[in-house]
N, C-alpha and C. Protein backbone atom coordinates (compact mmCIF):
# COMPACT_ATOMS: atom_id res chain seq x y z
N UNK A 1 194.64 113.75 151.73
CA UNK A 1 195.91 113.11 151.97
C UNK A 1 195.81 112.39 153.31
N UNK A 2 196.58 111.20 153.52
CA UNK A 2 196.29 110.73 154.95
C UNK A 2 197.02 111.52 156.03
N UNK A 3 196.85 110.79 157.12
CA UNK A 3 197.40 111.49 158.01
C UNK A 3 198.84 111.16 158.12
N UNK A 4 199.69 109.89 157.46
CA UNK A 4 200.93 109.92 157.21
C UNK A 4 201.57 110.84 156.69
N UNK A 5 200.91 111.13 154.95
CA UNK A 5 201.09 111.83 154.16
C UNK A 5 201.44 113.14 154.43
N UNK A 6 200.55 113.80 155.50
CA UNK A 6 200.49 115.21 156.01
C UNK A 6 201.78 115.09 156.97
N UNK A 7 201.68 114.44 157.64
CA UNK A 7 203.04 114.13 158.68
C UNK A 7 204.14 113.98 157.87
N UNK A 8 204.27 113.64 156.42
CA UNK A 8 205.72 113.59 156.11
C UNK A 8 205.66 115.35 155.06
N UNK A 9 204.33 115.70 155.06
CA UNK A 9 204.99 117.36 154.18
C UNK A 9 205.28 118.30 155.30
N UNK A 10 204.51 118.11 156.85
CA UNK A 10 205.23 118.48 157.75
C UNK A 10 206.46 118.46 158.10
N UNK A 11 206.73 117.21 158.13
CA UNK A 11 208.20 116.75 158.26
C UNK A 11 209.33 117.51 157.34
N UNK A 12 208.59 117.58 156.33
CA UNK A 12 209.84 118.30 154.91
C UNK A 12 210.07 119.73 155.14
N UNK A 13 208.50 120.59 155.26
CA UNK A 13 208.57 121.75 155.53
C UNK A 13 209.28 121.94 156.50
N UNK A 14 209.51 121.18 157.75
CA UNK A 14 210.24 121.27 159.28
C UNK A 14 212.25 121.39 158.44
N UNK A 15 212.03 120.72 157.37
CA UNK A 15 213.31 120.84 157.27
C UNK A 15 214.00 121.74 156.38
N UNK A 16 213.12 122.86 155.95
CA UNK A 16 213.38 123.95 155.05
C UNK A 16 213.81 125.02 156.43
N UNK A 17 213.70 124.87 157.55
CA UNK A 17 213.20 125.80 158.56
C UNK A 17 214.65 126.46 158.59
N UNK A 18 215.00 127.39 158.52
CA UNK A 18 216.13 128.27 158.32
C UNK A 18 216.88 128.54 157.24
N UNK A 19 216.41 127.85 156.22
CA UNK A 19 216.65 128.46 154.87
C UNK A 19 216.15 130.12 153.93
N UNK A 20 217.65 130.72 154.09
CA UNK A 20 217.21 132.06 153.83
C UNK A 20 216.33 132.54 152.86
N UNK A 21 215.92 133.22 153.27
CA UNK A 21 214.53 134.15 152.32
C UNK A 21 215.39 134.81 150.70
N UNK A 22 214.63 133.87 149.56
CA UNK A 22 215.65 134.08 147.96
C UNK A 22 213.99 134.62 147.06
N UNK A 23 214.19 135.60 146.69
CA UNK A 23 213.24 135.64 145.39
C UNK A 23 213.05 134.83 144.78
N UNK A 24 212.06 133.57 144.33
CA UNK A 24 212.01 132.63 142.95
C UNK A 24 212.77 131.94 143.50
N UNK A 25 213.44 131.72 144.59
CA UNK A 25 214.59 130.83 145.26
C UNK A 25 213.58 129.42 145.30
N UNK A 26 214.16 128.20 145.26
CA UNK A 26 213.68 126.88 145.81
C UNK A 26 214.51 126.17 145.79
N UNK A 27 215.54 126.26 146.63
CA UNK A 27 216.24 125.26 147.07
C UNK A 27 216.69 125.23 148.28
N UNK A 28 215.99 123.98 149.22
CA UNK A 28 216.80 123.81 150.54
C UNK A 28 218.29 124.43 151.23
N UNK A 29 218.14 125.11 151.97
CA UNK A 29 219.09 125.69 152.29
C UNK A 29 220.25 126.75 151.78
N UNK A 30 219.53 126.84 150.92
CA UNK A 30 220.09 127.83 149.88
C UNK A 30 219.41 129.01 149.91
N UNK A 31 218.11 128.96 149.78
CA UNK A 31 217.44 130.25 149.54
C UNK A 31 215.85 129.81 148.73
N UNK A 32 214.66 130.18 149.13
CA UNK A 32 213.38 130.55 148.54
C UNK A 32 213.00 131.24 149.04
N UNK A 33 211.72 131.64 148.55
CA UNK A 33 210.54 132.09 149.10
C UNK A 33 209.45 131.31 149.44
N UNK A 34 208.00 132.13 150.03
CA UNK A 34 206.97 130.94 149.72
C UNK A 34 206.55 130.16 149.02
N UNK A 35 206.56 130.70 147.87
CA UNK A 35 206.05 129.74 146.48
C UNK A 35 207.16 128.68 146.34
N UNK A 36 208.29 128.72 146.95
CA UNK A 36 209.67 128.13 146.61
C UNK A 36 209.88 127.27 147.51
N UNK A 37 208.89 127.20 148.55
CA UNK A 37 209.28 126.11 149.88
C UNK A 37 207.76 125.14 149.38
N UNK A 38 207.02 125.51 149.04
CA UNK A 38 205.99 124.53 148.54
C UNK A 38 206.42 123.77 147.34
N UNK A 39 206.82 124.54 146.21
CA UNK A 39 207.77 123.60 145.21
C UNK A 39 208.52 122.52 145.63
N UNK A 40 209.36 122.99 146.49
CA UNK A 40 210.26 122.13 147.32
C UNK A 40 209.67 120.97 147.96
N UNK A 41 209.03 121.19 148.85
CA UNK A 41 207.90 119.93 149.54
C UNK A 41 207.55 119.15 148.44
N UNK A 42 206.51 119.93 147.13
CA UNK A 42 206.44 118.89 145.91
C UNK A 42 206.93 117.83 145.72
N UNK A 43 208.30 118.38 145.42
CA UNK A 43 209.35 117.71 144.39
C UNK A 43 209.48 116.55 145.34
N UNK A 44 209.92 116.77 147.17
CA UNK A 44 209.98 115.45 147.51
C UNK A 44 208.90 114.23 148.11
N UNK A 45 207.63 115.08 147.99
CA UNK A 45 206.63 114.18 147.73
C UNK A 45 206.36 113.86 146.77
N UNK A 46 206.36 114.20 145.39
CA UNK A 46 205.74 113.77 144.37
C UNK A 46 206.73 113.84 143.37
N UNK A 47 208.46 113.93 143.24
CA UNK A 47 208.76 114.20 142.10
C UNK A 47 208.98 115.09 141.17
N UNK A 48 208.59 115.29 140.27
CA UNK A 48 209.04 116.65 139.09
C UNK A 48 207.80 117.41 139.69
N UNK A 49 208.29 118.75 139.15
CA UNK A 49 206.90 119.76 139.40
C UNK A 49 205.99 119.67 138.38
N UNK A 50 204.78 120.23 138.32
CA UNK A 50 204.16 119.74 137.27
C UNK A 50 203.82 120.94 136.19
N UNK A 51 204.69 121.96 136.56
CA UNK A 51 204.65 123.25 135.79
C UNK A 51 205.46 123.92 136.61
N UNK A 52 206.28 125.17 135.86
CA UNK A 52 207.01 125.99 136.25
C UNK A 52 206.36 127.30 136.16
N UNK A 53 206.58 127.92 137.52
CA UNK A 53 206.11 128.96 138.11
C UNK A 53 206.27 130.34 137.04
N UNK A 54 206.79 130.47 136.38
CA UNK A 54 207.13 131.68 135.78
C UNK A 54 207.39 132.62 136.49
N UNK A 55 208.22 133.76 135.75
CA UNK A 55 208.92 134.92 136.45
C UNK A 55 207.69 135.42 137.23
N UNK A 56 207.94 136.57 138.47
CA UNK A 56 207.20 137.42 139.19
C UNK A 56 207.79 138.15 140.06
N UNK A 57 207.81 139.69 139.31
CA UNK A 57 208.30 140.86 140.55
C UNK A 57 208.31 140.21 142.26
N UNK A 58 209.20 141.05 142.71
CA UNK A 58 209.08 141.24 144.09
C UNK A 58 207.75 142.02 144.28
N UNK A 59 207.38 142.72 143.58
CA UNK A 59 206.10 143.39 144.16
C UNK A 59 204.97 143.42 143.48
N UNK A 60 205.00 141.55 143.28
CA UNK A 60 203.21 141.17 142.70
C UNK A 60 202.56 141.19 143.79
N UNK A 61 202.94 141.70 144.84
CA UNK A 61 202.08 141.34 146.25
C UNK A 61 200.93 142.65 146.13
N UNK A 62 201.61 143.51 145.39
CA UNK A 62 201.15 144.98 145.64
C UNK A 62 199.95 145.37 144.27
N UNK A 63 200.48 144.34 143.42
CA UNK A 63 199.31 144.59 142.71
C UNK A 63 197.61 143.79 142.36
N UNK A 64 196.77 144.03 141.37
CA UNK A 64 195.88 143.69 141.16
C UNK A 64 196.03 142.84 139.85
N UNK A 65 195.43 141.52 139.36
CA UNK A 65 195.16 141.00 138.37
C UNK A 65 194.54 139.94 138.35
N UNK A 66 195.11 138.75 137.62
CA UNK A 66 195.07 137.21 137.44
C UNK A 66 195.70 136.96 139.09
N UNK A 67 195.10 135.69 139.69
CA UNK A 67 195.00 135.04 140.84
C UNK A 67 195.74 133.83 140.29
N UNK A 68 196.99 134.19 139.85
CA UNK A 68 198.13 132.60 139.74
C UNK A 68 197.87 132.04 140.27
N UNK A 69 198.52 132.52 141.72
CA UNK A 69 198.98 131.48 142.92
C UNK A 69 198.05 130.33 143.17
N UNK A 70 196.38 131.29 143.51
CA UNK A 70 195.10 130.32 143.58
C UNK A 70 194.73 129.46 142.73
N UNK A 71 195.13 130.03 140.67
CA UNK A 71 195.24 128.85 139.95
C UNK A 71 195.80 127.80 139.68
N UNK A 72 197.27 127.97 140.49
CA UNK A 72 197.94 126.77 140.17
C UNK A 72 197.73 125.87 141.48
N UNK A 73 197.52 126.81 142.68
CA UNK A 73 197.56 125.56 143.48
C UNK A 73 195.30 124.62 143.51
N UNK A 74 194.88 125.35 142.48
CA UNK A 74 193.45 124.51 142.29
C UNK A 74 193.76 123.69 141.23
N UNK A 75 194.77 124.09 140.69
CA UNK A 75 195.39 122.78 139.22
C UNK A 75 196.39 121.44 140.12
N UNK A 76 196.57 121.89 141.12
CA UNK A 76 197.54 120.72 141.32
C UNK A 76 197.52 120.39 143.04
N UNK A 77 196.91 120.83 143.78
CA UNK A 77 196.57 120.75 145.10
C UNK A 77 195.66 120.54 145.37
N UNK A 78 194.49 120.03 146.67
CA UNK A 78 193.28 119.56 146.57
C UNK A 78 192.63 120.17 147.35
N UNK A 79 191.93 121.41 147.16
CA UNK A 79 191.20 121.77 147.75
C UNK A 79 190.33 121.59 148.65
N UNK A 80 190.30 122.48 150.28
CA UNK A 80 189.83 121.50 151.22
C UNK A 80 189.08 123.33 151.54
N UNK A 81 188.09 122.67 152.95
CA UNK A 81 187.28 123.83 153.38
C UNK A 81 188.67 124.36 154.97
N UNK A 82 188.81 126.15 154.85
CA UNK A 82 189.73 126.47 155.67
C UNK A 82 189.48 125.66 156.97
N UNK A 83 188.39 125.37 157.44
CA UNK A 83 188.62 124.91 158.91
C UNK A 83 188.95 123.51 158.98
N UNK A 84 189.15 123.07 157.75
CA UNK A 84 189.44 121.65 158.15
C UNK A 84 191.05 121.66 157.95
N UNK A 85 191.52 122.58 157.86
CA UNK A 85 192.76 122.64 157.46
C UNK A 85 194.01 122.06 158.91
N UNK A 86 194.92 121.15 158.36
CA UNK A 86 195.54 120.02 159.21
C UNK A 86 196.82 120.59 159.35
N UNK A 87 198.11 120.16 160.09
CA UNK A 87 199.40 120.12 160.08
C UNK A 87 199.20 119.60 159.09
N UNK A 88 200.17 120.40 157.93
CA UNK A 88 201.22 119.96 156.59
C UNK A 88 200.26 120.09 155.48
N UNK A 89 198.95 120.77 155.81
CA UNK A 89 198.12 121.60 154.82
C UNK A 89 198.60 122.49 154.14
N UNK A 90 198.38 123.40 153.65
CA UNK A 90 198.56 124.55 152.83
C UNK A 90 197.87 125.36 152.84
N UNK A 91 198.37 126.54 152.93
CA UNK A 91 197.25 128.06 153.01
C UNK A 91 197.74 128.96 152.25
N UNK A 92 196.61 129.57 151.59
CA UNK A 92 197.14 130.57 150.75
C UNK A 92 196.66 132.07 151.30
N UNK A 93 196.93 133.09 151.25
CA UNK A 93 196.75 134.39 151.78
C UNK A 93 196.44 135.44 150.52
N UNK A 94 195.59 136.25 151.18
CA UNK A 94 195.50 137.49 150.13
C UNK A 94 195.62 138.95 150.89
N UNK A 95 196.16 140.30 150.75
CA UNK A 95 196.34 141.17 151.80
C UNK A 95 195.05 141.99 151.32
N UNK A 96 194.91 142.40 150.24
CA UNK A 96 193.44 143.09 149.96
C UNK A 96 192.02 142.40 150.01
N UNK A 97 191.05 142.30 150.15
CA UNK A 97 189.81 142.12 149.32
C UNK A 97 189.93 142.60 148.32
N UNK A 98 189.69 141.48 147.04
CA UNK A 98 189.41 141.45 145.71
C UNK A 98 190.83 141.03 145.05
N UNK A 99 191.99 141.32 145.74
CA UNK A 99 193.13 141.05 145.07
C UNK A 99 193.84 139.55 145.10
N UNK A 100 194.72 139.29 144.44
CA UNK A 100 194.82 138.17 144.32
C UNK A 100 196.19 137.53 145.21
N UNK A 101 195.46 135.77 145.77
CA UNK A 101 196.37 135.51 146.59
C UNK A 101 198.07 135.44 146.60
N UNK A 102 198.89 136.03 147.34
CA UNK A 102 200.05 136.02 147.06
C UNK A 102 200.99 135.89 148.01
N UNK A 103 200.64 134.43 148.85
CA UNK A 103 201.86 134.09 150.12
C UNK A 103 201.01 133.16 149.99
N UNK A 104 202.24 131.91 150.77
CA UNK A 104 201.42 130.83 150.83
C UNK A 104 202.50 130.20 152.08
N UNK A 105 201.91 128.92 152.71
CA UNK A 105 202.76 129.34 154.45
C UNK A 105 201.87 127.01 154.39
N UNK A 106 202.75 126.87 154.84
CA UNK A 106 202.09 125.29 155.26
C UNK A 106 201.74 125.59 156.83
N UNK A 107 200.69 124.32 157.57
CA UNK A 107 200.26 124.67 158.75
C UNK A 107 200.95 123.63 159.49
N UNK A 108 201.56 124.40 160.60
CA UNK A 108 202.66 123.60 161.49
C UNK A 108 201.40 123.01 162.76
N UNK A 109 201.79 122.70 163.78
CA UNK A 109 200.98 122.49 164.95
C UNK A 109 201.15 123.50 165.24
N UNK A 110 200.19 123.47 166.55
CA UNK A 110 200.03 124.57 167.96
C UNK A 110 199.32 126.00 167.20
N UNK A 111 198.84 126.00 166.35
CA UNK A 111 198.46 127.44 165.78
C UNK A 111 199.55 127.97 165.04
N UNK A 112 200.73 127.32 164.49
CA UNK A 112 201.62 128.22 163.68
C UNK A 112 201.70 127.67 162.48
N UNK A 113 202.45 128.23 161.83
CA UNK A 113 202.63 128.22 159.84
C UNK A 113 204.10 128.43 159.61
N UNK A 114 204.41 127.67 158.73
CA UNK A 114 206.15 127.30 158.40
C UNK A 114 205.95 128.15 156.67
N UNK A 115 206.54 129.13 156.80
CA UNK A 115 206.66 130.09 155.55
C UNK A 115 208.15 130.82 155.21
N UNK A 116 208.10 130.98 154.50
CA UNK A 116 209.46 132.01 153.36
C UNK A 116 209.17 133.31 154.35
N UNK A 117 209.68 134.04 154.88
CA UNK A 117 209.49 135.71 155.34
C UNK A 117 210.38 136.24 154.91
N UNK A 118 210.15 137.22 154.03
CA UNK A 118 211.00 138.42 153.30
C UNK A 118 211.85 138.97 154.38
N UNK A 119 213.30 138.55 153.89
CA UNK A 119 214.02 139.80 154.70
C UNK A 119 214.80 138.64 156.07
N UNK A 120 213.83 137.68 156.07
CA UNK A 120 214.72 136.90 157.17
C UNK A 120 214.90 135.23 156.17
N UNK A 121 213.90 134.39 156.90
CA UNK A 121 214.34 133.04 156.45
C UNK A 121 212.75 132.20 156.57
N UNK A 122 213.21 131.05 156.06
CA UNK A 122 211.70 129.65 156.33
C UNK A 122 211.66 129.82 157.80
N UNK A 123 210.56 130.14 158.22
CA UNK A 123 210.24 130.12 160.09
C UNK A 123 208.95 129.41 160.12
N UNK A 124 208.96 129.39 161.49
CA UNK A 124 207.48 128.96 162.15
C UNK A 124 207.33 129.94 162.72
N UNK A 125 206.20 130.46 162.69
CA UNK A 125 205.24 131.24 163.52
C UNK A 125 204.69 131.51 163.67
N UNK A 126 203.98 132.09 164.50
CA UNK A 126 202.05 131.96 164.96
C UNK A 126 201.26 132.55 163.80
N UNK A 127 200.33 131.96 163.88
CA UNK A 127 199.34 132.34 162.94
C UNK A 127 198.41 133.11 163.74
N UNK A 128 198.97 134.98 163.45
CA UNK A 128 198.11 135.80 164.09
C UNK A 128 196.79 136.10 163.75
N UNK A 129 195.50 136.69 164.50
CA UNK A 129 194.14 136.84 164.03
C UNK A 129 194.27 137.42 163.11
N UNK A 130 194.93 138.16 162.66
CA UNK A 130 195.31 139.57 161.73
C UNK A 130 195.14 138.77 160.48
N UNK A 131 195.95 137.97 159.98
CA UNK A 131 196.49 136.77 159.34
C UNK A 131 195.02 135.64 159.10
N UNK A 132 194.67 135.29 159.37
CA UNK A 132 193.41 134.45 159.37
C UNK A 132 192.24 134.63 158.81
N UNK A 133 191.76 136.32 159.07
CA UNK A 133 190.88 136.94 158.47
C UNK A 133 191.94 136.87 156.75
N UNK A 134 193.08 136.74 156.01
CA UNK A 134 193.30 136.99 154.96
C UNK A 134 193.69 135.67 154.26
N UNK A 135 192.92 134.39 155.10
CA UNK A 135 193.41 133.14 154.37
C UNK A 135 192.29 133.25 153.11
N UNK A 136 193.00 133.33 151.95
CA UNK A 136 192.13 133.31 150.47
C UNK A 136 191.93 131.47 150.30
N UNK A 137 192.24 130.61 151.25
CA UNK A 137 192.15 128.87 150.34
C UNK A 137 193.05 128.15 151.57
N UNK A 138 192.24 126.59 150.88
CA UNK A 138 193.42 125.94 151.90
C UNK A 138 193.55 124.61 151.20
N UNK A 139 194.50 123.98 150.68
CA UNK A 139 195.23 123.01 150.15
C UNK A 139 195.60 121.58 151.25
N UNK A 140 195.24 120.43 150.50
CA UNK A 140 196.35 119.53 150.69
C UNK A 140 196.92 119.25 149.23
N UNK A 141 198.11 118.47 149.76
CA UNK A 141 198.92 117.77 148.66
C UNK A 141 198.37 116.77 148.61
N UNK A 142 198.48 116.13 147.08
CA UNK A 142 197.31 115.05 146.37
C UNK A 142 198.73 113.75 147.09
N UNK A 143 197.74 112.68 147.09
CA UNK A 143 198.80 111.45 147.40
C UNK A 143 199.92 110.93 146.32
């Protein structure tokens, strides 16, 4: 994606930033989650989504299976190597080894990430070492 391009999913994600934390939520100021603030960015870069997410517990985080998250965003996002990863990239996370990725957070400047956080709202905030060791992928949005 160019460097405009990235500057305007920055820009979008910047404007989800206090929209409360919704299960399956995706709508500006209303309420999502992670998967629900990247939808969101989509839709106003590109339009319709290009598949619908299907249902998912609050606590697919906790289990083991199929790697959705990683399949849909290798079906429709463009896979890049983590260190090249830009403001208004995309990162996906996994909390186990072997399990499958399940948070996903865009990359703000200065070392932080604009994400859904359970329990509060869309924030920015640092992208701790803790956190880094569990990036499973890293995305841009196609032009």
């Amino acid at each position: 994606m160019s460097e405009g391009r990235r500057a305007l999913a920055l820009e979008i994600a910047r404007d989800w930033l206090g929209t409360p934390y919704r299960h399956q939520g995706s709508a500006k100021g209303i309420g999502c989650d992670c998967l629900g603030l990247i939808r969101g960015i989509w839709r106003e870069l590109r339009g319709a989504e290009p598949e619908e997410p299907g249902a998912y517990a609050t606590t697919w985080s906790l289990r083991a299976g199929p790697d959705r998250l990683m399949a849909a965003a290798e079906r429709h996002l463009m896979p890049i190597d983590v260190a090249s990863a830009l403001s208004g990239d995309v990162l996906l996370f996994r909390w186990r080894i072997g399990a499958p990725a399940t948070h996903c957070a865009v990359v703000d400047e200065g070392g932080r990430i604009i994400h859904a956080y359970q329990g509060a709202s869309v924030v920015s905030t640092a992208l701790p070492n803790s956190w880094r060791g569990r990036i499973a992928g890293a995305f841009r949005f196609p032009e």
